[in-house]
C-alpha atoms as a PDB file:
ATOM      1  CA  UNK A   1    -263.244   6.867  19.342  1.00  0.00           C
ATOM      2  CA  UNK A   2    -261.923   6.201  15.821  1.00  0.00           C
ATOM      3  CA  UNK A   3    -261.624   2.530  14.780  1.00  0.00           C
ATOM      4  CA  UNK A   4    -259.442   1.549  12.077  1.00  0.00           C
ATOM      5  CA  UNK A   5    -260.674  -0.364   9.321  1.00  0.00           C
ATOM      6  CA  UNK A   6    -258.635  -2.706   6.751  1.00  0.00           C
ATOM      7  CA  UNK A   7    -259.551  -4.658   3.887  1.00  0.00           C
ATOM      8  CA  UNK A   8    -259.584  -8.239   5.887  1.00  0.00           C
ATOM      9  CA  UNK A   9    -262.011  -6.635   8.371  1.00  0.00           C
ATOM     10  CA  UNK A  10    -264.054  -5.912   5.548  1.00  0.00           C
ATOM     11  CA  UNK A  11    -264.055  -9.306   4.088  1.00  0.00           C
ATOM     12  CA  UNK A  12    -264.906 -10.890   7.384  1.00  0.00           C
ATOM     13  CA  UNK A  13    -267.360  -8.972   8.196  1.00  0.00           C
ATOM     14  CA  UNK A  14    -268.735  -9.523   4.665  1.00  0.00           C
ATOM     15  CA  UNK A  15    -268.644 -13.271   5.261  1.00  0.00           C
ATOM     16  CA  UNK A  16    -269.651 -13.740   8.412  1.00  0.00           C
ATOM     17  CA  UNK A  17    -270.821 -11.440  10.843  1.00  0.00           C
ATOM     18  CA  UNK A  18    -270.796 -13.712  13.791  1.00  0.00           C
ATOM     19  CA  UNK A  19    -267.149 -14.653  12.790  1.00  0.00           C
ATOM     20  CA  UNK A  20    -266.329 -10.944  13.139  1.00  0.00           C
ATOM     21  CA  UNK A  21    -267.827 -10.423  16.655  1.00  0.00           C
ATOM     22  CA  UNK A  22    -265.574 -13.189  17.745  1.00  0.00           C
ATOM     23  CA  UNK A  23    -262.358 -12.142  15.944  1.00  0.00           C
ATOM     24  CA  UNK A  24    -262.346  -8.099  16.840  1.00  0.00           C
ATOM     25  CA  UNK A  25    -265.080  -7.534  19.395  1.00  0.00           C
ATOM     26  CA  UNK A  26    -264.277 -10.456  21.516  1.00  0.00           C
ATOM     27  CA  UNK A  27    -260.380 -11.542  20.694  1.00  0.00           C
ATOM     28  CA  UNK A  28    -260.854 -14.822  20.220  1.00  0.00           C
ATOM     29  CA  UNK A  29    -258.191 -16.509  19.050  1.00  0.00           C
ATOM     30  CA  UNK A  30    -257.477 -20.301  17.674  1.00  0.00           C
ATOM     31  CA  UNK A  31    -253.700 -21.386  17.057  1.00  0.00           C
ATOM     32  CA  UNK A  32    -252.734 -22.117  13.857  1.00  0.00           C
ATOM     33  CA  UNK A  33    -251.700 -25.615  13.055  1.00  0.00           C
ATOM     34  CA  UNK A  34    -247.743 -25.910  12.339  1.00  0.00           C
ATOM     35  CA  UNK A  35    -248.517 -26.269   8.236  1.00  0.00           C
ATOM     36  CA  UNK A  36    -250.616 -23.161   8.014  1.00  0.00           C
ATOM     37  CA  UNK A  37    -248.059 -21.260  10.458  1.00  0.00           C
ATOM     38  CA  UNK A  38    -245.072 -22.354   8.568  1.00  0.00           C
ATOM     39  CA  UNK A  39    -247.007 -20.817   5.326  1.00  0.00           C
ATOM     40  CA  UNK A  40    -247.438 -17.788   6.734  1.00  0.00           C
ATOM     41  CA  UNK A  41    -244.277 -17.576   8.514  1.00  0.00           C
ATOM     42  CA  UNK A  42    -242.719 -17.929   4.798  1.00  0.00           C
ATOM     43  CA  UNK A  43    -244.933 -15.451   3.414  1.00  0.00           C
ATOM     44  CA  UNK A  44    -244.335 -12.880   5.699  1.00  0.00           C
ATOM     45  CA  UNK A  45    -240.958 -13.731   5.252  1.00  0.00           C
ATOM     46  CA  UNK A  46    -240.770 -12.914   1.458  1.00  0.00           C
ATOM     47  CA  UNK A  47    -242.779  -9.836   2.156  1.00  0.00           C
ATOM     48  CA  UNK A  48    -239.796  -8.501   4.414  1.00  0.00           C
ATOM     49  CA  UNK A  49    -237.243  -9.486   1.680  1.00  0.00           C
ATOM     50  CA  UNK A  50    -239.181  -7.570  -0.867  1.00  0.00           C
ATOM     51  CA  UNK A  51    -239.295  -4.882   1.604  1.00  0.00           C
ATOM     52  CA  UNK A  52    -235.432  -4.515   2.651  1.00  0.00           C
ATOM     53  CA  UNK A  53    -234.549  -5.151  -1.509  1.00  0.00           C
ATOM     54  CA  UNK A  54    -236.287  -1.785  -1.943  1.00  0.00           C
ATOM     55  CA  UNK A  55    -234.950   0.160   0.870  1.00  0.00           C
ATOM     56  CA  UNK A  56    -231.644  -1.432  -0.533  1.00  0.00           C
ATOM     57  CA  UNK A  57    -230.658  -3.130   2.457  1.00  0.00           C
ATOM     58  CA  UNK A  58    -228.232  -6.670   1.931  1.00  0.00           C
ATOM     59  CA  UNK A  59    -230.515  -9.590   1.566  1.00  0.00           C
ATOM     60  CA  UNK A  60    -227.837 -11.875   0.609  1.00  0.00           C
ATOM     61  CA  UNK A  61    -227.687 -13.337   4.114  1.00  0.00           C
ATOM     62  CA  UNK A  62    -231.394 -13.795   3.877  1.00  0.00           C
ATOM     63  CA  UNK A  63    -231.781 -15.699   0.729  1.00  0.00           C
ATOM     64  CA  UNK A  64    -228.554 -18.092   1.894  1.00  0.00           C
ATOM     65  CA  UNK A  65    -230.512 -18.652   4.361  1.00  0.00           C
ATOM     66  CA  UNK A  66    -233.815 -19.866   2.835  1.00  0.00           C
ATOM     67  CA  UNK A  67    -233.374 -21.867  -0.407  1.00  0.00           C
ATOM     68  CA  UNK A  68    -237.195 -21.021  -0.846  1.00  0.00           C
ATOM     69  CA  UNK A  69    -236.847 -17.362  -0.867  1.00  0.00           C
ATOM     70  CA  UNK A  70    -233.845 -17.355  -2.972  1.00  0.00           C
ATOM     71  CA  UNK A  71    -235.960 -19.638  -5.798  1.00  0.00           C
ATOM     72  CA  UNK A  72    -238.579 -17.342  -5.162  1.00  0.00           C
ATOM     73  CA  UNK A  73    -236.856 -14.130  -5.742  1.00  0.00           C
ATOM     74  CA  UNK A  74    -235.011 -15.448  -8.934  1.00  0.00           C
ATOM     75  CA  UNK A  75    -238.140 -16.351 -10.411  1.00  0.00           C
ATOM     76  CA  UNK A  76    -239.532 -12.497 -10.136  1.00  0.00           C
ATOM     77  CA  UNK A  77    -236.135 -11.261 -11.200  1.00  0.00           C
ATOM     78  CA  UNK A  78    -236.272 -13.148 -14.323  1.00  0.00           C
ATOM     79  CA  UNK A  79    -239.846 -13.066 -14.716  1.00  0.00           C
ATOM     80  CA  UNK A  80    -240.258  -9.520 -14.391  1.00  0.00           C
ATOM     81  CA  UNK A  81    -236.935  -7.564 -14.817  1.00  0.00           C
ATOM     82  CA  UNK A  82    -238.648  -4.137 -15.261  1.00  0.00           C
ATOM     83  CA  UNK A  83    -240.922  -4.601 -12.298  1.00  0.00           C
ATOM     84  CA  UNK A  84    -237.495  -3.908 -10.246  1.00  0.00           C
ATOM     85  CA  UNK A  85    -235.923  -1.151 -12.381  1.00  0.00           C
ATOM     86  CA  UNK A  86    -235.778   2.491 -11.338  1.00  0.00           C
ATOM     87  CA  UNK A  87    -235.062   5.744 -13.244  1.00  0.00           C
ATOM     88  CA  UNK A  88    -236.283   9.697 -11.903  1.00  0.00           C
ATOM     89  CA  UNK A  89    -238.916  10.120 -13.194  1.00  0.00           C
ATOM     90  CA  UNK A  90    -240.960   7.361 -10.790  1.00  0.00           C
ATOM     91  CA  UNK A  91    -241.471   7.707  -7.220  1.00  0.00           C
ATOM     92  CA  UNK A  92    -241.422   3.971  -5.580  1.00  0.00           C
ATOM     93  CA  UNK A  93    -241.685   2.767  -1.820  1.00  0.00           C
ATOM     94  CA  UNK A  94    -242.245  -0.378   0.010  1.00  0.00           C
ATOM     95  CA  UNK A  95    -244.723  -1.076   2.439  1.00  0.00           C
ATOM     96  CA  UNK A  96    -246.513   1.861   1.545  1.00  0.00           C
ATOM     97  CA  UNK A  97    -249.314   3.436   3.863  1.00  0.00           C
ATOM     98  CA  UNK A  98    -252.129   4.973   3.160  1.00  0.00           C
ATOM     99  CA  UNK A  99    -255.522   6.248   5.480  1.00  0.00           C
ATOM    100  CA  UNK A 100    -258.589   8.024   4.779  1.00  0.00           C
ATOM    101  CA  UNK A 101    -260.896   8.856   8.007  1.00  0.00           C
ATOM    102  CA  UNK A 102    -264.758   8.866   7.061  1.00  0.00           C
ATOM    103  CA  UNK A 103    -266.813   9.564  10.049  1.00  0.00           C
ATOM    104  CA  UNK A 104    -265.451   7.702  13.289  1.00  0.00           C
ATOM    105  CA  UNK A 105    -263.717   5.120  11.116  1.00  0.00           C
ATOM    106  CA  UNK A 106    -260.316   5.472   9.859  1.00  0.00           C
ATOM    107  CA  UNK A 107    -259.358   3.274   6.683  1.00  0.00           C
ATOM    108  CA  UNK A 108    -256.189   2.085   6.240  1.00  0.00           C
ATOM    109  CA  UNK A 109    -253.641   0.296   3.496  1.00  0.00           C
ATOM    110  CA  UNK A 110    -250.405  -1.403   3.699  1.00  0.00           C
ATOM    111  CA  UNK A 111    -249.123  -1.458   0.145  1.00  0.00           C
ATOM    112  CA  UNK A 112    -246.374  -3.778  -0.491  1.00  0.00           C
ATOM    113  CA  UNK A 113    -245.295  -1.751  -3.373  1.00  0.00           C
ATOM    114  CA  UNK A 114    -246.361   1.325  -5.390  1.00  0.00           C
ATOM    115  CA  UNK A 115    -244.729   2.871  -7.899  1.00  0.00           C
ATOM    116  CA  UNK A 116    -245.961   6.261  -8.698  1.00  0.00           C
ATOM    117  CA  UNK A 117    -245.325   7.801 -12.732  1.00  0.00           C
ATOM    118  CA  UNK A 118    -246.067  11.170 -13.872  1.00  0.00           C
ATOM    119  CA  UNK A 119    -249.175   9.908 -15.914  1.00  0.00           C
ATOM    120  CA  UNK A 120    -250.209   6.594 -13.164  1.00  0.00           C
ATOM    121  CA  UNK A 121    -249.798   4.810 -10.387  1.00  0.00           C
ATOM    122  CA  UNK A 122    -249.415   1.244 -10.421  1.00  0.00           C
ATOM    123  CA  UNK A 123    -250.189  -1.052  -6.975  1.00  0.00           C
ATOM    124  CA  UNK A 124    -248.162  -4.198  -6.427  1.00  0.00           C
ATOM    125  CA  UNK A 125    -248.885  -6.706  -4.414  1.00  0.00           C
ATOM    126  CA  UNK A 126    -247.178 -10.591  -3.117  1.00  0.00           C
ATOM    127  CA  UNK A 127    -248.749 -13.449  -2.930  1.00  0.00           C
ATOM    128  CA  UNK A 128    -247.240 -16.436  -2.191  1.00  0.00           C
ATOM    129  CA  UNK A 129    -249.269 -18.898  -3.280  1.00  0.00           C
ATOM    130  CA  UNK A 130    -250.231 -19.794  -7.062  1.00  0.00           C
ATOM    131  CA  UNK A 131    -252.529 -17.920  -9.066  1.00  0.00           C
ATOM    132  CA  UNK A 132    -256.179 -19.273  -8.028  1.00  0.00           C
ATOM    133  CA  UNK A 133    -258.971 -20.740  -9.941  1.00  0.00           C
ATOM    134  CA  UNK A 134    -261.138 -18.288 -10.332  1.00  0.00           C
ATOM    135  CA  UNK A 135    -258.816 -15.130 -10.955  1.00  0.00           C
ATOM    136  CA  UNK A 136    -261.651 -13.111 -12.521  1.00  0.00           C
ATOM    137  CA  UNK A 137    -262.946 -13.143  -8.693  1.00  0.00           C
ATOM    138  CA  UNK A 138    -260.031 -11.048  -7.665  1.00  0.00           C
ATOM    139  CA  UNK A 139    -261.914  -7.509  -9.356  1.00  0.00           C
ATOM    140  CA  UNK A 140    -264.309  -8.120  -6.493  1.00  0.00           C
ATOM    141  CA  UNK A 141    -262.175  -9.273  -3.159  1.00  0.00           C
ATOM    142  CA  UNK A 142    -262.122  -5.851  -0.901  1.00  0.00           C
ATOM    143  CA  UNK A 143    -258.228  -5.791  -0.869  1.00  0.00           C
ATOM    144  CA  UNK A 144    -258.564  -4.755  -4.353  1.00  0.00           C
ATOM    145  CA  UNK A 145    -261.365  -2.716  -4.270  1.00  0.00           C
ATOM    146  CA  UNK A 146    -260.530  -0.853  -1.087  1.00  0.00           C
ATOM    147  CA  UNK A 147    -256.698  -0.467  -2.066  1.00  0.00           C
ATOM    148  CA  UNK A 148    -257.512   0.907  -5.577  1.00  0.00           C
ATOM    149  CA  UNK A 149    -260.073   3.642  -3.619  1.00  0.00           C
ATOM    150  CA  UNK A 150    -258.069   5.039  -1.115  1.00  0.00           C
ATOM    151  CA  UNK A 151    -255.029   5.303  -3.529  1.00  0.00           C
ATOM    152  CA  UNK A 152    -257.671   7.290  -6.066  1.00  0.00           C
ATOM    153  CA  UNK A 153    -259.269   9.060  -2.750  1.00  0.00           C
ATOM    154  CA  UNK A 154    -255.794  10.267  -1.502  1.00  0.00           C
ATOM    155  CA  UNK A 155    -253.981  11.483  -4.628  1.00  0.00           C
ATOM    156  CA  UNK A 156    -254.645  13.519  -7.421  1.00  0.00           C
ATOM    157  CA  UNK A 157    -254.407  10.343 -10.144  1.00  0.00           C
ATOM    158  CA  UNK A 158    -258.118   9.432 -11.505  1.00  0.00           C
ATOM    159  CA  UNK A 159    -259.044   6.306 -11.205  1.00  0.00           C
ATOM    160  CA  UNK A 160    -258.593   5.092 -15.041  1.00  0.00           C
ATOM    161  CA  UNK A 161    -254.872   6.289 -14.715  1.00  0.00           C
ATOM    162  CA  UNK A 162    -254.639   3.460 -11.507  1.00  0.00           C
ATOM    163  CA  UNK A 163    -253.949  -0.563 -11.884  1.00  0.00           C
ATOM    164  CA  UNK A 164    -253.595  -2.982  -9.087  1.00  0.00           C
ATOM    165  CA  UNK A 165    -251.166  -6.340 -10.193  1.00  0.00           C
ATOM    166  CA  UNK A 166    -250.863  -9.106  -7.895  1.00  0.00           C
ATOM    167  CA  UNK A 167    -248.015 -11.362  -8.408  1.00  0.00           C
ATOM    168  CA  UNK A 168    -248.657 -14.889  -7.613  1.00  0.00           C
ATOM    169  CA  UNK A 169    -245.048 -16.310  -6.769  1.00  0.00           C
ATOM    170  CA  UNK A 170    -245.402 -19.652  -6.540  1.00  0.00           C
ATOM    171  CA  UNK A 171    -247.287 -19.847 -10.076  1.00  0.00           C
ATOM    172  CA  UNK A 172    -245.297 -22.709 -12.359  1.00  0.00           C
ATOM    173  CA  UNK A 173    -243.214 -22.325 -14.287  1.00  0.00           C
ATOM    174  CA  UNK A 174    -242.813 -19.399 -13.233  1.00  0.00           C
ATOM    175  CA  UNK A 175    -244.966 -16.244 -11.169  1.00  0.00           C
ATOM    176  CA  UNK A 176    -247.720 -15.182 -12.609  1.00  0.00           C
ATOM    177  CA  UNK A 177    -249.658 -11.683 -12.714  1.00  0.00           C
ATOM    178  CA  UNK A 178    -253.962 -10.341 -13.096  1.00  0.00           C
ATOM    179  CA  UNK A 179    -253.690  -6.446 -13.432  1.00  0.00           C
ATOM    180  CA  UNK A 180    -257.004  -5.103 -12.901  1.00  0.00           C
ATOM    181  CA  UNK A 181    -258.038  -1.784 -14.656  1.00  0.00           C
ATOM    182  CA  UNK A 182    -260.187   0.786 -12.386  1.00  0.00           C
ATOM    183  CA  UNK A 183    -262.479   2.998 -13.554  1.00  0.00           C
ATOM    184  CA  UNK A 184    -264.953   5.961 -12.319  1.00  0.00           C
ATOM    185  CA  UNK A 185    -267.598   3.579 -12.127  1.00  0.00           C
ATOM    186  CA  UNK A 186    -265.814   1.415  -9.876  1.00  0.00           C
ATOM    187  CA  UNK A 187    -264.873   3.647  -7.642  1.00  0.00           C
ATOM    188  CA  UNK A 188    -268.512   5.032  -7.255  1.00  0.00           C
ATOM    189  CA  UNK A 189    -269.306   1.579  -6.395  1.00  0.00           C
ATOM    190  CA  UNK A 190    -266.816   1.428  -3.356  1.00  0.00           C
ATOM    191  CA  UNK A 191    -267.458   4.760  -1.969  1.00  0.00           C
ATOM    192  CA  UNK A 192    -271.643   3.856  -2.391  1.00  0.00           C
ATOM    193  CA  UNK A 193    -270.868   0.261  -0.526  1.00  0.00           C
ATOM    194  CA  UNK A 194    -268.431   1.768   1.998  1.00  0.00           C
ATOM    195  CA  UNK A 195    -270.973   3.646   3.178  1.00  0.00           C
ATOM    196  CA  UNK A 196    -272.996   0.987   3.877  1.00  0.00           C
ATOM    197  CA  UNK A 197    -271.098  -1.161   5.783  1.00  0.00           C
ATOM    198  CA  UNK A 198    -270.288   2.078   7.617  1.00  0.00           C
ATOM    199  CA  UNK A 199    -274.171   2.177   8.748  1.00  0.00           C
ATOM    200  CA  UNK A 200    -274.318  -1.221   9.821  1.00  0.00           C
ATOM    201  CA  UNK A 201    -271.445  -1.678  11.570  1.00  0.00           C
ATOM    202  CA  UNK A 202    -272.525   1.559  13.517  1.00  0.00           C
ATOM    203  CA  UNK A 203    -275.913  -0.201  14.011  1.00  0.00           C
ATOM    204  CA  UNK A 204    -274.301  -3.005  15.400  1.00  0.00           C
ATOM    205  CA  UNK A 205    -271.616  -1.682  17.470  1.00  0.00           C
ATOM    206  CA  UNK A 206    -274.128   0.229  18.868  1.00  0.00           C
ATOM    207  CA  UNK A 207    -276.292  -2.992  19.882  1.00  0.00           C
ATOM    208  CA  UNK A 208    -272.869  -4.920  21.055  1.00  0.00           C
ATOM    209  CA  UNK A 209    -271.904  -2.267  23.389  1.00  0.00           C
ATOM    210  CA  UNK A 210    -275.355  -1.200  24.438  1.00  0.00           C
ATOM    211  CA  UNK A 211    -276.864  -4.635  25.027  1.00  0.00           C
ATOM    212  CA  UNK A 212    -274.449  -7.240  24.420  1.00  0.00           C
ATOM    213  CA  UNK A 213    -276.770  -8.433  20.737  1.00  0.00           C
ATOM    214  CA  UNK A 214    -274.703 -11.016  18.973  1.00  0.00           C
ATOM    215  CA  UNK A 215    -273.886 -10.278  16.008  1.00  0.00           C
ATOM    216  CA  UNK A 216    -276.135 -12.490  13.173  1.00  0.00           C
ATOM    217  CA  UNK A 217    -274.694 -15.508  11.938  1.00  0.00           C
ATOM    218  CA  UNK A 218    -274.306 -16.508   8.381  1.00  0.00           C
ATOM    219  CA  UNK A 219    -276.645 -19.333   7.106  1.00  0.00           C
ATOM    220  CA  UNK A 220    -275.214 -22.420   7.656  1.00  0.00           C
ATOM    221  CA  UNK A 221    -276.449 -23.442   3.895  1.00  0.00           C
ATOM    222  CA  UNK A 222    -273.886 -20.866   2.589  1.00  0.00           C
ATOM    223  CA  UNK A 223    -271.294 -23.574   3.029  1.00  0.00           C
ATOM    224  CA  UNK A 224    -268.483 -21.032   4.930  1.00  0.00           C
ATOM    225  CA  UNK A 225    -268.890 -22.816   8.975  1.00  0.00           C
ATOM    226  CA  UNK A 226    -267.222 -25.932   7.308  1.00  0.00           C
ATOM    227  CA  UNK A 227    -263.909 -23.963   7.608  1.00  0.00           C
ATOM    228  CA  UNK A 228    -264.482 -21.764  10.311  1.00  0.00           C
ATOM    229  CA  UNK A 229    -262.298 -21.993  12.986  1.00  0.00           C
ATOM    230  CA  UNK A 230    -265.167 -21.067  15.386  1.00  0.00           C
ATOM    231  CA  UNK A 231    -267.406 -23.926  13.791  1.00  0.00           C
ATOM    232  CA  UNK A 232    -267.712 -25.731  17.392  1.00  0.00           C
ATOM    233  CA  UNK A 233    -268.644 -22.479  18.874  1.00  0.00           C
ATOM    234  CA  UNK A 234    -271.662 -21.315  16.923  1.00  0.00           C
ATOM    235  CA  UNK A 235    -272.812 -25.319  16.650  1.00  0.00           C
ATOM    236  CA  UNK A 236    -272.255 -25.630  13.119  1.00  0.00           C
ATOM    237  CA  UNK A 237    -269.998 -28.319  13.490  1.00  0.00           C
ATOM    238  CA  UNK A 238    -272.718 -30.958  12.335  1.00  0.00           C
ATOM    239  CA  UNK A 239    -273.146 -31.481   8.449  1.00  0.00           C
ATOM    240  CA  UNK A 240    -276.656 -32.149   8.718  1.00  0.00           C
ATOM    241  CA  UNK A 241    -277.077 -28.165  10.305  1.00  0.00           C
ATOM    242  CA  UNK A 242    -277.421 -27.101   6.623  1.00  0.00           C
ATOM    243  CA  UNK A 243    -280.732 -28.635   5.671  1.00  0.00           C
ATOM    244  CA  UNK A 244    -282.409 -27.162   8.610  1.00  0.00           C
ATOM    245  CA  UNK A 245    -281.116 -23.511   9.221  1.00  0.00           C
ATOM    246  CA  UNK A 246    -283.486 -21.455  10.344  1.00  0.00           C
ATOM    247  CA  UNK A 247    -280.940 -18.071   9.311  1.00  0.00           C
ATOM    248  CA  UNK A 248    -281.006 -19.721   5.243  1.00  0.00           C
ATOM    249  CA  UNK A 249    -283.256 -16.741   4.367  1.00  0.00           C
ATOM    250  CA  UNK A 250    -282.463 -14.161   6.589  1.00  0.00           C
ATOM    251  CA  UNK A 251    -282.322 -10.490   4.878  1.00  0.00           C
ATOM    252  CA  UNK A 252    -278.703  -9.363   4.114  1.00  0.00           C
ATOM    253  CA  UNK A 253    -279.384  -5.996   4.971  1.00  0.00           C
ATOM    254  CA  UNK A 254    -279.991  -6.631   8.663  1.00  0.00           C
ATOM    255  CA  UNK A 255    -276.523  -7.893   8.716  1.00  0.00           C
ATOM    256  CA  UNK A 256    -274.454  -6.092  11.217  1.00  0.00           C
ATOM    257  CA  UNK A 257    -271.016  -4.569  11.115  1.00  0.00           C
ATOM    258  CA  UNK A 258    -266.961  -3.779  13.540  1.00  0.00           C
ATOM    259  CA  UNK A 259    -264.193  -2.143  14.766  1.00  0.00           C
ATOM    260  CA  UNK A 260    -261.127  -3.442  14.062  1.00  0.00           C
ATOM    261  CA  UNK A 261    -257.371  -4.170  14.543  1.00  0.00           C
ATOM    262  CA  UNK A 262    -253.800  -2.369  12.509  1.00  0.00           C
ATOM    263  CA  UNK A 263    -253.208  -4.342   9.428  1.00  0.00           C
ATOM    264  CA  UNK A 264    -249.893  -6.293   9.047  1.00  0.00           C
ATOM    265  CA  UNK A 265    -247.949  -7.625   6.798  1.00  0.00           C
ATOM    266  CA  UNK A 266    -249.300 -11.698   7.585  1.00  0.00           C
ATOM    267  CA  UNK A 267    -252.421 -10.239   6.166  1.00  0.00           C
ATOM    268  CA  UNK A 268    -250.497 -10.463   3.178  1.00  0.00           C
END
């Protein structure tokens, strides 16, 4: 059985293994409250006017629909004019996807734009929130990483001739933009962690399945149950759980790894 793999699986199951278990092993679910659903609603809504602008569909009816969107999409058009130009010599498409199978897992993207020149290949990506704190942070979040390496994996571009720019729309005054360069070294690095996480999570699917093993949970010092939706669950919904973990110094390679849902665009 191949399972499919995407950057958020990653990053969850780099987090938290426990949190994974319960997300894609078990199915657990929590609703979202109506703020955080609206946010994403909105998001995944700009993602889809991004998309039908490039397949040149009308989005006129869209944008006088949603006073939000429209301020949104302004802002890019102004900000970035030649972000949205075209000429024959690039190749350009929305909602790009790309997979690479290694082993019994199959990796997948969802780009939400590359543009592809004759001497690089430039990854765009929508976020639609402001740019965050600690931007310098982004070089290392596996949506990057793993998006840059399948790109370089499955195309005959090296990895220096490859950038990754989010856009951070709602930025003021206006959206702003981190390109990160790649390099040969970086990409080492991916395909050397990849492979990894590819033992573990074999090691652990293999103990889920087998014999129902948990999967290890995350010391409760680390400070990421406070915002875990399945905080109640593991029992980590008491502050004072921190000062007397018993996991605080458990070894990071025993940590376990999953299999995994299609990506889509509210992953965004």
């Amino acid at each position: 059985m191949t399972i499919r793999i995407s950057q958020r699986h990653l990053k969850i199951l780099e987090t938290c293994p426990r949190q994974f278990e319960y997300t894609y092993c078990d199915r657990l679910t929590l609703p979202m409250n109506p703020t955080q659903q609206a946010k994403t609603q909105l998001g995944s809504d700009f993602h889809l006017l991004m998309h039908q602008r490039e397949l040149g569909m009308p989005i006129e009816p869209i944008l006088a629909r949603s006073p939000q969107l429209n301020t949104w999409m302004q802002a890019m058009l102004q900000t970035a004019p030649a972000l949205f130009e075209t000429d024959d010599r690039t190749w350009r498409e929305s909602e790009h996807v790309r997979t690479l199978e290694i082993d019994n897992y199959l990796f997948t993207a969802i780009y939400d734009l590359v543009i592809l020149h004759p001497d690089r290949a430039d990854i765009i990506d929508w976020k639609t929130y402001p740019l965050p704190k600690y931007k310098k942070d982004l070089d290392r979040e596996w949506q990057t990483r793993l998006y840059l390496y399948l790109l370089a994996e499955t195309s005959d571009y090296l990895p220096k001739q490859i950038k990754f720019t989010y856009w951070f729309i709602q930025s003021t005054p206006q959206p702003k933009s981190v390109t990160i360069d790649y390099t040969l070294k970086q990409h080492r690095q991916t395909q050397t962690d990849l492979g990894v996480l590819l033992a573990k999570l074999t090691h652990l699917l293999d103990a889920y399945h087998s014999h129902r093993e948990p999967f290890q949970q995350v010391a409760a010092s680390m400070g990421v149950c406070q915002n875990c939706t399945f905080a109640i669950r593991c029992n980590r919904d008491r502050p004072d759980l921190a000062a007397t973990d018993p996991l605080t110094s458990f070894d990071l390679d025993l940590l376990p790894l999953l299999p995994i849902r299609s990506h889509s665009i509210a992953d965004n």
